[in-house]
Protein backbone atom coordinates (compact mmCIF):
# COMPACT_ATOMS: atom_id res chain seq x y z
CA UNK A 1 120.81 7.97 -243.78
CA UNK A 2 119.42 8.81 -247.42
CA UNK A 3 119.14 5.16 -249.18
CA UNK A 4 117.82 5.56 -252.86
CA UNK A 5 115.94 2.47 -253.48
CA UNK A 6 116.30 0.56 -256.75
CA UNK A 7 112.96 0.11 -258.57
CA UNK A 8 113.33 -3.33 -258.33
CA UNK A 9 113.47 -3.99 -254.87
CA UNK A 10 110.37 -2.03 -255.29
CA UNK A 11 108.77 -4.37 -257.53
CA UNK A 12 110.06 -7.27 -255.44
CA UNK A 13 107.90 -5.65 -252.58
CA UNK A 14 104.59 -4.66 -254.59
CA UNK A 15 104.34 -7.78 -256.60
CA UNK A 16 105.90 -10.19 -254.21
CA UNK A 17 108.08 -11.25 -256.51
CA UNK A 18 109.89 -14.56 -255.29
CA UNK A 19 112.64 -15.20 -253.74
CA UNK A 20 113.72 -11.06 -253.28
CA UNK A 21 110.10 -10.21 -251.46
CA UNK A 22 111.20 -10.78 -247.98
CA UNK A 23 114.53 -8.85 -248.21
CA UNK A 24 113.23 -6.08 -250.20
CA UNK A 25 110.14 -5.50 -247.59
CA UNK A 26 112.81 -4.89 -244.95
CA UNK A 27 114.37 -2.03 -247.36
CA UNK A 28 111.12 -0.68 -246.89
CA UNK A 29 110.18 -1.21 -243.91
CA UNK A 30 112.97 0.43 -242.88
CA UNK A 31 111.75 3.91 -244.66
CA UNK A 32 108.24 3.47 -243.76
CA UNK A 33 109.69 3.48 -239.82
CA UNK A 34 111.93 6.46 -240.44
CA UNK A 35 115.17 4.21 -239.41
CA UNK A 36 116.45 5.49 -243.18
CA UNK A 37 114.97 8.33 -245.49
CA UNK A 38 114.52 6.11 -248.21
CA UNK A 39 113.81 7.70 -252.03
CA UNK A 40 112.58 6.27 -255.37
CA UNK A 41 113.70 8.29 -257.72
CA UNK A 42 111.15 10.36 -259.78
CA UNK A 43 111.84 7.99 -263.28
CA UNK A 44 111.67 4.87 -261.20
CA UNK A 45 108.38 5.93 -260.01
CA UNK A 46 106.93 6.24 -263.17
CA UNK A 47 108.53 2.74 -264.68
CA UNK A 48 107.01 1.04 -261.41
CA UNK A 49 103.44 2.43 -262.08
CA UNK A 50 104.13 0.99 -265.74
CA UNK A 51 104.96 -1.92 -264.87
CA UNK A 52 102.73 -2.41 -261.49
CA UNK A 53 99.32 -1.50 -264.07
CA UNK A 54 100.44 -4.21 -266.35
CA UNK A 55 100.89 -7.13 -263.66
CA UNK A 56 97.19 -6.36 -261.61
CA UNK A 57 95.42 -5.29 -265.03
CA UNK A 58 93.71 -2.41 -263.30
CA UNK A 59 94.73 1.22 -263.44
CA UNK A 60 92.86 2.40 -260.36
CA UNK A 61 94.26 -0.94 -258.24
CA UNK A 62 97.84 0.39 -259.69
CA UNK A 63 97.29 3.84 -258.40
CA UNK A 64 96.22 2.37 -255.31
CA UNK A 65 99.38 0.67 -254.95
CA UNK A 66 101.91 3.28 -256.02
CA UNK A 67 100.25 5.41 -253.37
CA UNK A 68 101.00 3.02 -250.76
CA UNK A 69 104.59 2.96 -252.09
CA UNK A 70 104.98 6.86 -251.50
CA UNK A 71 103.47 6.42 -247.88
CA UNK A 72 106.57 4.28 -247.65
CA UNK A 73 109.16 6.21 -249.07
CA UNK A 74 109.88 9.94 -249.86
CA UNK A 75 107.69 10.96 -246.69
CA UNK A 76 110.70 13.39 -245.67
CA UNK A 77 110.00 15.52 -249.13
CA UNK A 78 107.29 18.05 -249.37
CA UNK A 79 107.27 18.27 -252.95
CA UNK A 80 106.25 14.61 -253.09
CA UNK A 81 103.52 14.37 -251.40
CA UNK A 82 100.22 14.18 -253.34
CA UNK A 83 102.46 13.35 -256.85
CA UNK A 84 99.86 9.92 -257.36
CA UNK A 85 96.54 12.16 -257.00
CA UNK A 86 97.38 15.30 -259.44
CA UNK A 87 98.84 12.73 -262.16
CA UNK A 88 95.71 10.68 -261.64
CA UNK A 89 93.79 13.50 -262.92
CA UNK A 90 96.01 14.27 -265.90
């Protein structure tokens, strides 16, 4: 099942925000097992870098993250994988 995944359960999940964390991890979980093909949209991937950079103060700890997050998700796409490293260089 294809399951588009709002960016802020995403959030939720990376920053641990309280009380969604828990919930929103099994979202994920859920991709990162291949029980749904879970996407984050290409838009929502760029607001949660945004917004993940601002929260840990650290652009390399963001990228980090967001990388993590596309381990996760979007693994069923080809034309995702290695989006974090080429716009890293940019």
């Amino acid at each position: 099942m294809n399951v588009l995944i709002d960016t802020n359960v995403v959030l939720d999940v990376l920053l641990r925000r309280e009380p969604f964390a828990e919930q929103s991890a099994k979202v994920v979980l859920l991709s990162e097992k291949a029980v749904i093909d879970g996407y984050v949209s290409a838009s929502a991937a760029t607001d949660i870098f945004y917004i993940v950079r601002k929260e840990v103060h650290d652009k390399n700890k963001a990228y980090e993250i967001v990388k993590k997050l596309f381990k996760a998700v979007n693994h069923n796409r080809p034309e995702f994988r290695g989006i974090v490293a080429p716009a890293r260089k940019a």
